[in-house]
C-alpha atoms as a PDB file:
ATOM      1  CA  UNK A   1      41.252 203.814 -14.879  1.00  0.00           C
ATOM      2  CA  UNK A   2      40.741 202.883 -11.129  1.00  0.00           C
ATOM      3  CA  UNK A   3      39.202 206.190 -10.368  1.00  0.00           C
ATOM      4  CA  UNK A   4      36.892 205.956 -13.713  1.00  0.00           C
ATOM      5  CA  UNK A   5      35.544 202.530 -12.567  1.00  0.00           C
ATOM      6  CA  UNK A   6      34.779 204.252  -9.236  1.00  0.00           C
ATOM      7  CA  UNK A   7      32.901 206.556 -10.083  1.00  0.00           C
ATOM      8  CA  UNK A   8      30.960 205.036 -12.124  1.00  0.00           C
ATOM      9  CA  UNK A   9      29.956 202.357  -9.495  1.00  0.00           C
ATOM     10  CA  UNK A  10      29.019 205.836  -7.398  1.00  0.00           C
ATOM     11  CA  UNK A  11      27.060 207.163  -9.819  1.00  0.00           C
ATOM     12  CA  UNK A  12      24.999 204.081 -10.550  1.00  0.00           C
ATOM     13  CA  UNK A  13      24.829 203.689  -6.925  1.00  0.00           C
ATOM     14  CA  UNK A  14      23.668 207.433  -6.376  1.00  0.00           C
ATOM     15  CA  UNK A  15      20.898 206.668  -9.272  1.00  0.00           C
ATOM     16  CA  UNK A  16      19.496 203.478  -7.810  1.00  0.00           C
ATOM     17  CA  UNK A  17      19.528 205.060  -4.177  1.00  0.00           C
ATOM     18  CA  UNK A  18      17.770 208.117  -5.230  1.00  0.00           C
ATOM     19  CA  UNK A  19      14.879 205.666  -7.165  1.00  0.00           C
ATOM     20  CA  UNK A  20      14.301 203.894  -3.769  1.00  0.00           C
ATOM     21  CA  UNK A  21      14.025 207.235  -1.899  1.00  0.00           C
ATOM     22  CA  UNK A  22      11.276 208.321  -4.479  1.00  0.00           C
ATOM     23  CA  UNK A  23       9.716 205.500  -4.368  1.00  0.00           C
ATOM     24  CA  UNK A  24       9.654 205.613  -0.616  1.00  0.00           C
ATOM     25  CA  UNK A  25       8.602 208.983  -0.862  1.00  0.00           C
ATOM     26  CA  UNK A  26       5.931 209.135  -3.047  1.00  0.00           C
ATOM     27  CA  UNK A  27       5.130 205.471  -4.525  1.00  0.00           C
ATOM     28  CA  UNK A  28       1.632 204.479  -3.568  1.00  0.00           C
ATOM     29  CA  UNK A  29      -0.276 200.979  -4.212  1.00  0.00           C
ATOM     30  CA  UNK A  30      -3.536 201.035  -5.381  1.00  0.00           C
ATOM     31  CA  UNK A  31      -5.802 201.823  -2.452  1.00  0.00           C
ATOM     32  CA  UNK A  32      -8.114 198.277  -2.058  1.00  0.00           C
ATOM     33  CA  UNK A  33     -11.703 198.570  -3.998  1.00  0.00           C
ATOM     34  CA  UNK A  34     -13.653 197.850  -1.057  1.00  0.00           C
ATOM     35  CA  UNK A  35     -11.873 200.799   1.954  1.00  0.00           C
ATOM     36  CA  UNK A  36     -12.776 203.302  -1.299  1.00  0.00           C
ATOM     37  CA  UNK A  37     -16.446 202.418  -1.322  1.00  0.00           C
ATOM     38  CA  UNK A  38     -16.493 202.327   2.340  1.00  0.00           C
ATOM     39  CA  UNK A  39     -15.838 205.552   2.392  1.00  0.00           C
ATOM     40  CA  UNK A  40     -16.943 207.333  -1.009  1.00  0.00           C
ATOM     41  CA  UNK A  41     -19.615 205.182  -1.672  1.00  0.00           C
ATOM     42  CA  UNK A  42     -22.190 205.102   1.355  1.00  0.00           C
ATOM     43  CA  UNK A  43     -25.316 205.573   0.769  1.00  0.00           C
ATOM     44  CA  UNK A  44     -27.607 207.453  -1.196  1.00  0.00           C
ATOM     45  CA  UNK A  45     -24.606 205.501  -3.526  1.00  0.00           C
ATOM     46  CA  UNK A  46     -24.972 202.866  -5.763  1.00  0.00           C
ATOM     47  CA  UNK A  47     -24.099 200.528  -8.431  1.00  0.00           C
ATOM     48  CA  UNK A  48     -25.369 199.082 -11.611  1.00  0.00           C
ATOM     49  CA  UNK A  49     -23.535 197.215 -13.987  1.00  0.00           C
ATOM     50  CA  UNK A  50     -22.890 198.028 -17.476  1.00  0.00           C
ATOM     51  CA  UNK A  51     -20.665 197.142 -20.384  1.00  0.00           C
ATOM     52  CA  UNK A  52     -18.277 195.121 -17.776  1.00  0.00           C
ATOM     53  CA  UNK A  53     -18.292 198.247 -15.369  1.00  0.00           C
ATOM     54  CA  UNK A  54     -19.950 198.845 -12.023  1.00  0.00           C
ATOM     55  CA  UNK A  55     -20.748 202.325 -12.146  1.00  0.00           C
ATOM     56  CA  UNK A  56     -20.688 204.243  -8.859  1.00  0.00           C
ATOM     57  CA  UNK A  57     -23.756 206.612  -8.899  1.00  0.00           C
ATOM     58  CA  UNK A  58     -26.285 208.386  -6.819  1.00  0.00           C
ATOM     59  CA  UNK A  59     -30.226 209.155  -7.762  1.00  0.00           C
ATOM     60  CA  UNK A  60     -31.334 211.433  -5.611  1.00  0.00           C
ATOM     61  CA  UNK A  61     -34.884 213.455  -4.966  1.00  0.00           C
ATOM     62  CA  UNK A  62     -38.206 213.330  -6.277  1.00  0.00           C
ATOM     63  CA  UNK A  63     -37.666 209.651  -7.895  1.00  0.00           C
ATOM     64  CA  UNK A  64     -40.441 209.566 -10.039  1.00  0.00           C
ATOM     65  CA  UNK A  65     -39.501 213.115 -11.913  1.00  0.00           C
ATOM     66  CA  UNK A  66     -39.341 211.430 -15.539  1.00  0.00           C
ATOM     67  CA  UNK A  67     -36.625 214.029 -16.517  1.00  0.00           C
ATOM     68  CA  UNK A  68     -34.180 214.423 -14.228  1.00  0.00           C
ATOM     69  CA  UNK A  69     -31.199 216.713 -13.932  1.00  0.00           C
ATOM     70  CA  UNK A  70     -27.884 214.410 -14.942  1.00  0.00           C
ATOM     71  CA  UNK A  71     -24.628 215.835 -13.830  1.00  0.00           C
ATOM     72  CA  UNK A  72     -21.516 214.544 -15.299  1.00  0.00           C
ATOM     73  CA  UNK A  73     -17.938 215.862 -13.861  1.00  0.00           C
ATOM     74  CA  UNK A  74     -14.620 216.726 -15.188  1.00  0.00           C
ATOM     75  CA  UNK A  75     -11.722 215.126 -15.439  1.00  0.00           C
ATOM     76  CA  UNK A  76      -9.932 213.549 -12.655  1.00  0.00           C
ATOM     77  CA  UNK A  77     -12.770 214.914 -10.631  1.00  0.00           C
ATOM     78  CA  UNK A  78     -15.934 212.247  -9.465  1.00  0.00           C
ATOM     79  CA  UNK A  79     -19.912 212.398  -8.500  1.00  0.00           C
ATOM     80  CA  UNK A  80     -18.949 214.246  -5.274  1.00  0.00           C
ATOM     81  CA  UNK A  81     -18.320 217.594  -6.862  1.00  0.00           C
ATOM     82  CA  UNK A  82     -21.614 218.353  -7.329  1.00  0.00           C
ATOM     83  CA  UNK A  83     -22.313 217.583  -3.682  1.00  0.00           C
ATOM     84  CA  UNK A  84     -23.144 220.938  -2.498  1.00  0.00           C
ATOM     85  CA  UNK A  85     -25.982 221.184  -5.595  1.00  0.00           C
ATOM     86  CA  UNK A  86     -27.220 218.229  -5.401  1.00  0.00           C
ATOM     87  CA  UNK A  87     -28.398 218.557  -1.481  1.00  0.00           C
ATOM     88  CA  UNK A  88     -30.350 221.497  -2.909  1.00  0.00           C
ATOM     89  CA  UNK A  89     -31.909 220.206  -6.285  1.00  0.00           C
ATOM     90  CA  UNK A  90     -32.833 216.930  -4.966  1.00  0.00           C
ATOM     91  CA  UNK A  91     -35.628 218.898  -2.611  1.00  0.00           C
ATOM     92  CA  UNK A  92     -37.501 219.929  -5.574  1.00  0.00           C
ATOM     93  CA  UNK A  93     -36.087 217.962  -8.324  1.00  0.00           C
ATOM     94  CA  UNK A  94     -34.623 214.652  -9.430  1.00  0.00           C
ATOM     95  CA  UNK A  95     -31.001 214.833  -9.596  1.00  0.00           C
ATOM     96  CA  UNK A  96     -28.269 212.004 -10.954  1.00  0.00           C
ATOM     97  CA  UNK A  97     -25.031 211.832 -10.956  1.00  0.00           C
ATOM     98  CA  UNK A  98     -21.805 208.740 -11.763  1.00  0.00           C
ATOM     99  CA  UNK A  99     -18.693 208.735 -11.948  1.00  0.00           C
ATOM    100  CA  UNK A 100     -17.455 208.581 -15.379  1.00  0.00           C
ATOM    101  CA  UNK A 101     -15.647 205.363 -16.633  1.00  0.00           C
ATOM    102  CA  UNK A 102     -11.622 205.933 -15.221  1.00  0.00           C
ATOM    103  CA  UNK A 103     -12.668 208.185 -12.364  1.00  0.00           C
ATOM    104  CA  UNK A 104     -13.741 207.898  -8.975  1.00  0.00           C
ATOM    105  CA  UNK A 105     -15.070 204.274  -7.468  1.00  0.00           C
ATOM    106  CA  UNK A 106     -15.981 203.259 -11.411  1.00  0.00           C
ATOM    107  CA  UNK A 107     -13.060 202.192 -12.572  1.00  0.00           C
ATOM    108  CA  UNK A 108     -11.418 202.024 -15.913  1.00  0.00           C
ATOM    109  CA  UNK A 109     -13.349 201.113 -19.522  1.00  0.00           C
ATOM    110  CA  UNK A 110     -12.243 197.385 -20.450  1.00  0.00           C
ATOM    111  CA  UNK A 111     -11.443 198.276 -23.914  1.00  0.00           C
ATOM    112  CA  UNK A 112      -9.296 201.414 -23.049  1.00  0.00           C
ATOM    113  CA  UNK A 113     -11.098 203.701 -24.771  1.00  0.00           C
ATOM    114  CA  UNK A 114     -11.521 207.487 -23.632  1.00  0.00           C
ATOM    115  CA  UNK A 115     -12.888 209.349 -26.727  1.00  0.00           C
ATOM    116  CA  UNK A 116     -15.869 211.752 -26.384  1.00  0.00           C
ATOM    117  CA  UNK A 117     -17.946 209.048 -28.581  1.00  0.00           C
ATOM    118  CA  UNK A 118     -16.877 206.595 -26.002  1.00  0.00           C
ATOM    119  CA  UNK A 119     -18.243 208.113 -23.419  1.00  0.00           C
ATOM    120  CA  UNK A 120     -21.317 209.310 -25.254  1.00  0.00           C
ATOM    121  CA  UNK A 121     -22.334 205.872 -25.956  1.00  0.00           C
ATOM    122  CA  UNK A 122     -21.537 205.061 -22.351  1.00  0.00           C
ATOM    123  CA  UNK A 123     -24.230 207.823 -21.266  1.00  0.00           C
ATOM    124  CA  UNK A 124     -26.499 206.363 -23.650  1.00  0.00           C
ATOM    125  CA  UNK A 125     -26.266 202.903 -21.847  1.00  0.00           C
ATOM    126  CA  UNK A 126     -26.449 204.527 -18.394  1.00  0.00           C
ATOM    127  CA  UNK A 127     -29.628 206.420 -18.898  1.00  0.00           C
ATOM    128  CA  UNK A 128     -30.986 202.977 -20.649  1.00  0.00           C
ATOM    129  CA  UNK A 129     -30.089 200.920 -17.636  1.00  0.00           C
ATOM    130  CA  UNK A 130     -31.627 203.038 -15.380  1.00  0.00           C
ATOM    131  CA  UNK A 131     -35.240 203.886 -17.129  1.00  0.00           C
ATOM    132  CA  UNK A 132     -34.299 207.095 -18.349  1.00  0.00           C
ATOM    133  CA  UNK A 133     -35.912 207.979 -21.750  1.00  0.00           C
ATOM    134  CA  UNK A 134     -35.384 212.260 -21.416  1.00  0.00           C
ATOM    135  CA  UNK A 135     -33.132 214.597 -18.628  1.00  0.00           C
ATOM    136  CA  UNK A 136     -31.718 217.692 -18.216  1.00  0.00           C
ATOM    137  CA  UNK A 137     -27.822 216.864 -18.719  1.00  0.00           C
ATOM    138  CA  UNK A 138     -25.389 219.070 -17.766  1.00  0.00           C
ATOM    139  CA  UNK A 139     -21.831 218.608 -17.191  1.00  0.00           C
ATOM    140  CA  UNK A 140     -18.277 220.689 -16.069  1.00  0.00           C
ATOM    141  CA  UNK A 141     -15.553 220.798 -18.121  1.00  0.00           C
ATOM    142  CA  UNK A 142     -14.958 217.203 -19.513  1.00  0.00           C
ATOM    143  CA  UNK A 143     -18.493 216.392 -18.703  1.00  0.00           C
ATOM    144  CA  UNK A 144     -19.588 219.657 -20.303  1.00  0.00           C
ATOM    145  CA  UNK A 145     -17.981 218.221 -23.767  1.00  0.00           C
ATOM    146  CA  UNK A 146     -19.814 215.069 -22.897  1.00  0.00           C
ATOM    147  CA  UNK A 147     -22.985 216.720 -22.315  1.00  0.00           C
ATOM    148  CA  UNK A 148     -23.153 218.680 -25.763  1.00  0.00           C
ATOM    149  CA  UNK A 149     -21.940 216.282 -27.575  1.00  0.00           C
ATOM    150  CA  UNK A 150     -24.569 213.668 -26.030  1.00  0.00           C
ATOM    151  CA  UNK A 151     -27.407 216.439 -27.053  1.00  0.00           C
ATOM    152  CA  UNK A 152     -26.032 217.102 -30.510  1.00  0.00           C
ATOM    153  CA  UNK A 153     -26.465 213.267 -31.440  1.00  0.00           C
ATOM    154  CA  UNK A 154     -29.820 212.655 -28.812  1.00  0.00           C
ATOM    155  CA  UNK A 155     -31.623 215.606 -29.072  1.00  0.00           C
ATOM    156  CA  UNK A 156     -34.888 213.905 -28.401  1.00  0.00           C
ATOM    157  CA  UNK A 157     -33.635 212.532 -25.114  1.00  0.00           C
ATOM    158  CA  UNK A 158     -32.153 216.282 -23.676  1.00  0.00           C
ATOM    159  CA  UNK A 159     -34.556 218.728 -22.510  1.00  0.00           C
ATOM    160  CA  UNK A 160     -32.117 221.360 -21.527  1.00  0.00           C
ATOM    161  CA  UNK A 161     -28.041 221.666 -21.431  1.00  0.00           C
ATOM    162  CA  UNK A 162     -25.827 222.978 -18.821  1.00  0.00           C
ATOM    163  CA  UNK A 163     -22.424 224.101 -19.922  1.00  0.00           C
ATOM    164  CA  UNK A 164     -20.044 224.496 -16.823  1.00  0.00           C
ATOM    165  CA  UNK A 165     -16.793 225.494 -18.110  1.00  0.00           C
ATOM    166  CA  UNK A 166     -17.259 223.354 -20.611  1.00  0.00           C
ATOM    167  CA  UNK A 167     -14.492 222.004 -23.177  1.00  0.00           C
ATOM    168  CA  UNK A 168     -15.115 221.672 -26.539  1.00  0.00           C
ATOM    169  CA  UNK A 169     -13.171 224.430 -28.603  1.00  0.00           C
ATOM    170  CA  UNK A 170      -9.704 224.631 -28.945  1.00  0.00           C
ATOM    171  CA  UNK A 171      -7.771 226.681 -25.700  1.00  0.00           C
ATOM    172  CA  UNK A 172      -4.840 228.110 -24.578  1.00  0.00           C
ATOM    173  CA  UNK A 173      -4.640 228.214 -20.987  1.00  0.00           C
ATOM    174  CA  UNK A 174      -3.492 230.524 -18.514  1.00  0.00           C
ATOM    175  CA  UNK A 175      -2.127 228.025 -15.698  1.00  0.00           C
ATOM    176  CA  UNK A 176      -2.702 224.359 -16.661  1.00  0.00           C
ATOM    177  CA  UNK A 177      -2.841 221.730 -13.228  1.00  0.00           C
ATOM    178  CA  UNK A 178       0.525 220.129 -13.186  1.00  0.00           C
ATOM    179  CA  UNK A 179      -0.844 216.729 -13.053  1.00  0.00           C
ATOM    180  CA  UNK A 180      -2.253 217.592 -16.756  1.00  0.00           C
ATOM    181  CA  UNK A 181       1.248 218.698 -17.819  1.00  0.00           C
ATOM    182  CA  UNK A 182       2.988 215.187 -16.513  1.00  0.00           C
ATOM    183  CA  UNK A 183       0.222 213.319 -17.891  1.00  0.00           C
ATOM    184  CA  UNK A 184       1.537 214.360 -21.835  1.00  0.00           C
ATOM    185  CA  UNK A 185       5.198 213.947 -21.085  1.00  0.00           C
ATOM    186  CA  UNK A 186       6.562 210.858 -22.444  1.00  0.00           C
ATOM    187  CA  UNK A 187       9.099 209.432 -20.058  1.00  0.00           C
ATOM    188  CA  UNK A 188       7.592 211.217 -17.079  1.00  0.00           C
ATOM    189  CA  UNK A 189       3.720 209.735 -17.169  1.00  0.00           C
ATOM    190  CA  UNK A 190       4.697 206.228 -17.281  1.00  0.00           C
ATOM    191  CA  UNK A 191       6.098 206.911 -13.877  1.00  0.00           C
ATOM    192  CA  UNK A 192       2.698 208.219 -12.901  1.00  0.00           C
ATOM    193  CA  UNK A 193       0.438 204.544 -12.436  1.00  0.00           C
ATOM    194  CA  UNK A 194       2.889 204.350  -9.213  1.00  0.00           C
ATOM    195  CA  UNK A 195       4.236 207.586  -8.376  1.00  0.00           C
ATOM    196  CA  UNK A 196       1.568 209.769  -7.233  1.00  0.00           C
ATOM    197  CA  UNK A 197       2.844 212.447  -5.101  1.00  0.00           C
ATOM    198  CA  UNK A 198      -0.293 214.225  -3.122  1.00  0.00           C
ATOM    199  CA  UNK A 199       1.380 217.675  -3.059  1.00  0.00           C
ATOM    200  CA  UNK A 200       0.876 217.179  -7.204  1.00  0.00           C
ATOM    201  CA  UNK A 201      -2.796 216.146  -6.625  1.00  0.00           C
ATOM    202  CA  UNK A 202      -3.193 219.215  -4.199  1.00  0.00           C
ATOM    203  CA  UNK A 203      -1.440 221.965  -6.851  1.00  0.00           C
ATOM    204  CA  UNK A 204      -3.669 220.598  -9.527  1.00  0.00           C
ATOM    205  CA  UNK A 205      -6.887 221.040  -7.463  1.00  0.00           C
ATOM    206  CA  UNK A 206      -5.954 224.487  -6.068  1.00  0.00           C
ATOM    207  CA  UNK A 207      -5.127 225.678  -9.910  1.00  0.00           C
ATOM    208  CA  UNK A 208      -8.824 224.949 -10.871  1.00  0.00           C
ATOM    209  CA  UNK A 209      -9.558 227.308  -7.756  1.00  0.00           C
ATOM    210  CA  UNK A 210      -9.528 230.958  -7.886  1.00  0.00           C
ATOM    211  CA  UNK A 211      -9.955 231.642  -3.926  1.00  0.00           C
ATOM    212  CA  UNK A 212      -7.199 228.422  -3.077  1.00  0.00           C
ATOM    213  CA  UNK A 213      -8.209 229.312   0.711  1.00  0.00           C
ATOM    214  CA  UNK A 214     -11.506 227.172  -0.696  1.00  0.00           C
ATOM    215  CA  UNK A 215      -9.497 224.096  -1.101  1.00  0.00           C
ATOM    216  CA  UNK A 216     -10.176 221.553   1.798  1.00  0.00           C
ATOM    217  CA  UNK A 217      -7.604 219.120   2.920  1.00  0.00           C
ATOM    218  CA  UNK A 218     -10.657 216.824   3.110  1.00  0.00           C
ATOM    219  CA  UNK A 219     -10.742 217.529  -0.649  1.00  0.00           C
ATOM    220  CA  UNK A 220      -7.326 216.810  -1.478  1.00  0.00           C
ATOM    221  CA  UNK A 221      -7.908 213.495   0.472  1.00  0.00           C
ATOM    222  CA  UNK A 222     -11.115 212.446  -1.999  1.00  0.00           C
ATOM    223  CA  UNK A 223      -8.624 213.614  -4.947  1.00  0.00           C
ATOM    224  CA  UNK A 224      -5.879 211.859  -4.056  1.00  0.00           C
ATOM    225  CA  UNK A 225      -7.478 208.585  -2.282  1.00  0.00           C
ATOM    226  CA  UNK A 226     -10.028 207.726  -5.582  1.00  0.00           C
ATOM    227  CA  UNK A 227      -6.961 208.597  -7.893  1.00  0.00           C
ATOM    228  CA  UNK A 228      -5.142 205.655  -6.128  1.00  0.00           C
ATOM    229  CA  UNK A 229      -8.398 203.343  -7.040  1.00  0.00           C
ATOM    230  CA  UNK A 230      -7.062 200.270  -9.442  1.00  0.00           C
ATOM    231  CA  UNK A 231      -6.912 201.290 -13.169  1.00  0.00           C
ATOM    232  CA  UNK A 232      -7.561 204.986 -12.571  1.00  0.00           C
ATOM    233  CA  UNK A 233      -4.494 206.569 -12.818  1.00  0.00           C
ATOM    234  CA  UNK A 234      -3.857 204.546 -16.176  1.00  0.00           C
ATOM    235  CA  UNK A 235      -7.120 205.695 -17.607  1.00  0.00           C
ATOM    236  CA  UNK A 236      -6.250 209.433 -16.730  1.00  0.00           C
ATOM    237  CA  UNK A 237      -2.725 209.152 -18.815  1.00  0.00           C
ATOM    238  CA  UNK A 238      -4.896 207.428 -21.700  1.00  0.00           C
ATOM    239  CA  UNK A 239      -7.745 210.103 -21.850  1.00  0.00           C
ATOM    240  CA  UNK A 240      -4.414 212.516 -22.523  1.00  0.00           C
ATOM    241  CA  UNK A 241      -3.570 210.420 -25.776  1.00  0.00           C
ATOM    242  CA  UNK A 242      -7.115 211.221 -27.134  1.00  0.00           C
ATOM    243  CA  UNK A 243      -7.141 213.625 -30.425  1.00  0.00           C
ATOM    244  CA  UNK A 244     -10.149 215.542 -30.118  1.00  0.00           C
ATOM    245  CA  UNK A 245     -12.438 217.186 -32.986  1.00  0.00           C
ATOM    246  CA  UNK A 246     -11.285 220.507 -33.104  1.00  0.00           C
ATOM    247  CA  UNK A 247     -14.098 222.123 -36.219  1.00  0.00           C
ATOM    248  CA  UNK A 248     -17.051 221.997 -33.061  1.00  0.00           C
ATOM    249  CA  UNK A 249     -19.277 224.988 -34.269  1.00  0.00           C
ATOM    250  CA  UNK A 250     -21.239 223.297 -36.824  1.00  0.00           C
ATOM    251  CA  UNK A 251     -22.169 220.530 -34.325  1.00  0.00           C
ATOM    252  CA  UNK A 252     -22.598 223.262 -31.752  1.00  0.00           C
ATOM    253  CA  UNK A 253     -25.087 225.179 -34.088  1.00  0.00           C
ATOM    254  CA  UNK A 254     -27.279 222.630 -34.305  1.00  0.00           C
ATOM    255  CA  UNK A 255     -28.235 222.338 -30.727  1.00  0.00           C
ATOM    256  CA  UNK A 256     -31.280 224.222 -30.387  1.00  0.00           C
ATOM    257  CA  UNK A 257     -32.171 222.924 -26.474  1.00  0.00           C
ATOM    258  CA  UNK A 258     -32.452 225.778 -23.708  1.00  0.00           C
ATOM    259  CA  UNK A 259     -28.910 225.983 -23.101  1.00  0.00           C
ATOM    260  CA  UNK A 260     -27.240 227.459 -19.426  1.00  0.00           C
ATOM    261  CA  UNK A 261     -23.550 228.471 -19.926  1.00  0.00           C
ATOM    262  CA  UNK A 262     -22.212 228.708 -16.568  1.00  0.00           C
ATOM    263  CA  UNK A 263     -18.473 230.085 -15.951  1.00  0.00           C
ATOM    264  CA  UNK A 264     -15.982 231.229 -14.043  1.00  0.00           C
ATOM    265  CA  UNK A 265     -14.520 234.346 -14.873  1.00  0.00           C
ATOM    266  CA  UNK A 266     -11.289 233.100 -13.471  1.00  0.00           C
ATOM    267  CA  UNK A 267     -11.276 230.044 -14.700  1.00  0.00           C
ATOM    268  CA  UNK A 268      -7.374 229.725 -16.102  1.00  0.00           C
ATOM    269  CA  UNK A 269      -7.527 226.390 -17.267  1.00  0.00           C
ATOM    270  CA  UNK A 270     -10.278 227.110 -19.945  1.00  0.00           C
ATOM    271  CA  UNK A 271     -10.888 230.897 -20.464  1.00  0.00           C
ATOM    272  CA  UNK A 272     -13.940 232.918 -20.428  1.00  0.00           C
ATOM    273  CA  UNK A 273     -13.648 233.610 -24.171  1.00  0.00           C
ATOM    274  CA  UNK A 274     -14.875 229.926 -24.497  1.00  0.00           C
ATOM    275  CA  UNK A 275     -18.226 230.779 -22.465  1.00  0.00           C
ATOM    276  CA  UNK A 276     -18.547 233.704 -25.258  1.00  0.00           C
ATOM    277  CA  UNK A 277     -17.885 231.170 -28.397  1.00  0.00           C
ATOM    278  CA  UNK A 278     -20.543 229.039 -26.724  1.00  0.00           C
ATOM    279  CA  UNK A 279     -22.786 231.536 -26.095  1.00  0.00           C
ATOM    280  CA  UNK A 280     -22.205 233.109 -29.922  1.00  0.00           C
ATOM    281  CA  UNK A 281     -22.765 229.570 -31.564  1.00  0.00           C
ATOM    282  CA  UNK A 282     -25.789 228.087 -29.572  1.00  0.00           C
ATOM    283  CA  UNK A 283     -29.136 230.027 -30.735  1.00  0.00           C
ATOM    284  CA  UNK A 284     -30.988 229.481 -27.348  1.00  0.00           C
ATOM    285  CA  UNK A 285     -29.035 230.294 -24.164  1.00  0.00           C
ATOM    286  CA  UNK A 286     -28.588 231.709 -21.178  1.00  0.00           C
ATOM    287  CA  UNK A 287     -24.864 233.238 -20.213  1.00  0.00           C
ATOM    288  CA  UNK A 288     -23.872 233.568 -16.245  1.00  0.00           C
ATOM    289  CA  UNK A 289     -20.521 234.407 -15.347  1.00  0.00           C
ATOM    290  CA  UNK A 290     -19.701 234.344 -12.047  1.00  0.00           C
ATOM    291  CA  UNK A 291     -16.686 236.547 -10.783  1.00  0.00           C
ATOM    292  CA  UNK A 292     -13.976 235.643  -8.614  1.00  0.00           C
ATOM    293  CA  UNK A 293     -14.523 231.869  -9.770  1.00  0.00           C
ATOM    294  CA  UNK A 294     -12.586 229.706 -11.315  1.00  0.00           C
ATOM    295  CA  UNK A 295     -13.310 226.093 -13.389  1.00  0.00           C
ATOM    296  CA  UNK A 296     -15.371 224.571 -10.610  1.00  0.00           C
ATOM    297  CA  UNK A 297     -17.949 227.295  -9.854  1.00  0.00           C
ATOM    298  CA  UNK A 298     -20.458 223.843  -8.283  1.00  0.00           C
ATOM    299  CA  UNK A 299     -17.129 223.430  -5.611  1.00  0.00           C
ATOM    300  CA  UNK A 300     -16.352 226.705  -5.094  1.00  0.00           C
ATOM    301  CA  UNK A 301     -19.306 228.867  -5.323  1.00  0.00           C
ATOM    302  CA  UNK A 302     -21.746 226.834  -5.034  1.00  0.00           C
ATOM    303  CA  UNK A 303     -24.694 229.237  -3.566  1.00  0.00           C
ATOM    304  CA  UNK A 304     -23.978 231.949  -5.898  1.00  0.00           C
ATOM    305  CA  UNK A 305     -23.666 229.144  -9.070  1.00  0.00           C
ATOM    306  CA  UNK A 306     -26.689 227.140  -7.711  1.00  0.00           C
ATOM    307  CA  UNK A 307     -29.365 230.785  -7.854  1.00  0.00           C
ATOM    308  CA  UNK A 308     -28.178 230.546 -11.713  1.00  0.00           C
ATOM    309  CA  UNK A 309     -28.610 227.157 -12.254  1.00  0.00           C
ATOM    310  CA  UNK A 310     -32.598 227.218 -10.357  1.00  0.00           C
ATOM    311  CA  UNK A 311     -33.572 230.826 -12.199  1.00  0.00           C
ATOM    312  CA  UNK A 312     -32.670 228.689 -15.521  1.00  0.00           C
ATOM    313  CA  UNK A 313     -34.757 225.601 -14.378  1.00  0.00           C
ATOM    314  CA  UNK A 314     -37.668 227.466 -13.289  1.00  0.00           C
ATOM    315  CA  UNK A 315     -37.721 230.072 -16.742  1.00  0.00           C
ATOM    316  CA  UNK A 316     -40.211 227.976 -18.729  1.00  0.00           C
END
């Protein structure tokens, strides 16, 4: 009985050592608001209120261009992905770009809600707030669902579409980020709002990578550092528990906008047979796929993904 008791008190000892370790390891606090924007949100940033947010964003180039190029990003991703484009575009073009709503220096939606109509209704708003009555809107991945759903319902304020790996159809991936995988396990992702180990944020970029050589420690950093912004890493777990319309090629049908599908032919998170159901249900596009890319051909090949994007701009 003795040696029963014992053990016990070792094993619940054991158990509430090896909590503190992990949390010594890899707990992180919320990194303060203002140290994020100090560093992610420098000028040409800025912010503009709406619906209770202050949304981090950056309007860039020839400023009066009445339809500018919009660029939305993916999930768990922020404004600076498009980086490398935007220094190009915004020499002959207008270019815009935010972080969505539970990304980057934005910050969560009050009401909790991450559903593509959600967000949809938040572009509407942004593009109201800031004058803007037609664009170009294009988006990766996430943002790519945004972006034809957005032109589906608006089609008098889109002038063209860009598709960049974009979701939308039901997929089976190849190699799914492991942060994505945590994020739908029940016990696990209610650990995640405090437990964020980097070496998870740094898998889950290199997996959207074909070349992983590509992937920066600088780029881990801007992962990891705006994941740790307040609210963010609860928003990511709730965007998981969203049910999404799976019966899209109707809605996708009735697009009839210039439409660029852009894609990585290595893209293992959502494969190239998407970029062909795209390019089979919208009646006016243009299909690029880049090899030896994966699902962020604007990161990682961004000269060779750029001369597709301009020869679709410029073909009238």
């Amino acid at each position: 009985m003795i040696i029963s008791t014992n053990f016990t008190k070792i094993f619940f000892f054991s158990i509430v050592l090896l909590v503190v370790l992990v949390l010594l390891l890899f707990g992180y606090k919320d990194i303060p608001l203002i140290e994020l924007k100090a560093k992610y949100g420098a000028p040409p940033s800025t912010f503009v209120s709406i619906d209770g947010m202050d949304v981090h964003y950056r309007d860039e180039g020839r400023l009066n261009d009445s339809i500018p190029i919009v660029l939305i990003h993916g999930t768990g991703s922020s404004l600076h992905t498009f980086e490398a484009w935007a220094n190009e575009l915004k020499k002959d073009y207008r270019v815009i770009r935010m972080d969505l709503p539970g990304y980057g220096l934005t910050g969560p939606f009050p009401d909790g809600d991450y559903s593509t109509d959600r967000y949809e209704d938040f572009i509407k708003s942004f593009l109201a707030t800031t004058g803007i009555e037609k664009c170009i809107i294009g988006g990766n991945s996430l943002g790519g669902s945004i972006a034809w759903n957005f032109t589906a319902n608006y089609p008098e304020m889109v002038d063209k579409l860009i598709l960049i790996d974009a979701s939308g159809y039901p997929y089976q991936s190849s190699s799914t980020p492991i942060a994505f995988k945590l994020a739908k396990i029940p016990i696990i992702k209610n650990m995640f709002t405090f437990l964020t180990p980097r070496f998870i944020i740094k898998q889950s970029v290199q997996n959207v990578y074909s070349d992983k050589s590509k992937v920066s420690d600088a780029l881990i950093d801007r992962h990891f550092e705006l994941s740790l912004r307040e609210g963010n890493r609860q928003a990511f777990l709730d965007r998981f528990q969203v049910k999404n319309d799976i019966n899209i090629a109707p809605k996708v049908r009735s697009i009839t906008q210039k439409t660029l599908i852009l894609w990585g032919e290595k893209d293992e998170l959502i494969p190239i047979e998407k970029a062909y159901q795209f390019h089979e249900d919208l009646p006016n596009d243009t299909l690029v796929i880049l090899k030896d890319v994966g699902h962020v051909p604007m990161e990682e090949s961004p000269n060779e993904s750029l001369k597709a994007l301009l020869s679709f701009l410029r073909n009238k």
